[in-house]
Protein backbone atom coordinates (compact mmCIF):
# COMPACT_ATOMS: atom_id res chain seq x y z
CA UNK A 1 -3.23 8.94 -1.89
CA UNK A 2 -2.06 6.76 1.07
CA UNK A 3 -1.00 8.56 3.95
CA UNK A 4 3.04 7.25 5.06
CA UNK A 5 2.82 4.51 7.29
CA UNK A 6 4.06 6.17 10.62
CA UNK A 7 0.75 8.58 10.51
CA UNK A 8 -1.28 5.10 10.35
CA UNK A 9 1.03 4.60 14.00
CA UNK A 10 0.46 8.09 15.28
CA UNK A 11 -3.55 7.63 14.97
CA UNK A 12 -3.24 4.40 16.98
CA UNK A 13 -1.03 5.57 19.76
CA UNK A 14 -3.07 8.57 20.15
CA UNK A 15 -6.22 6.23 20.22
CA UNK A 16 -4.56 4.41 22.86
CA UNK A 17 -3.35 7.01 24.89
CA UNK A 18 -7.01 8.51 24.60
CA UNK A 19 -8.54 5.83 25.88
CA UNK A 20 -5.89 5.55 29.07
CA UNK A 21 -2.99 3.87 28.00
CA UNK A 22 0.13 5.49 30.28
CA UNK A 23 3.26 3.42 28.22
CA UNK A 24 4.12 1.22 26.09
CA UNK A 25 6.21 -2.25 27.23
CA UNK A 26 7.11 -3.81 30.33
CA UNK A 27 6.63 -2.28 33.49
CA UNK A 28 9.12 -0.43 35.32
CA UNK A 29 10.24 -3.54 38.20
CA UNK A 30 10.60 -5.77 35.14
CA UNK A 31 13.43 -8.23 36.57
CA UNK A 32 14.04 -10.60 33.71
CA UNK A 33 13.88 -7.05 31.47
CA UNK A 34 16.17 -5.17 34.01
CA UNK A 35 18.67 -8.01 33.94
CA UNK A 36 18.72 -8.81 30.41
CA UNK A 37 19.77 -5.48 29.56
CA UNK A 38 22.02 -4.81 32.21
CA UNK A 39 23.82 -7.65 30.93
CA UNK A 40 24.21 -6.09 27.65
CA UNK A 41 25.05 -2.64 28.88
């Protein structure tokens, strides 16, 4: 039986976060980030 395809996603962040990720994305002093959404908020 195949497992649902966010437990596939769980395995991997763990993994990640295991081996020292801190986040996900852009970093927090992003500019062109910042800006972009600001202009959308």
């Amino acid at each position: 039986m195949n497992e649902p395809y966010y437990k596939a996603y769980e395995k991997r962040y763990q993994a990640a976060f295991f081996a020292g990720a801190e986040r996900w994305g852009h970093s927090p002093d992003d500019e062109v980030l910042y800006n972009t959404l600001k202009s959308w908020v």
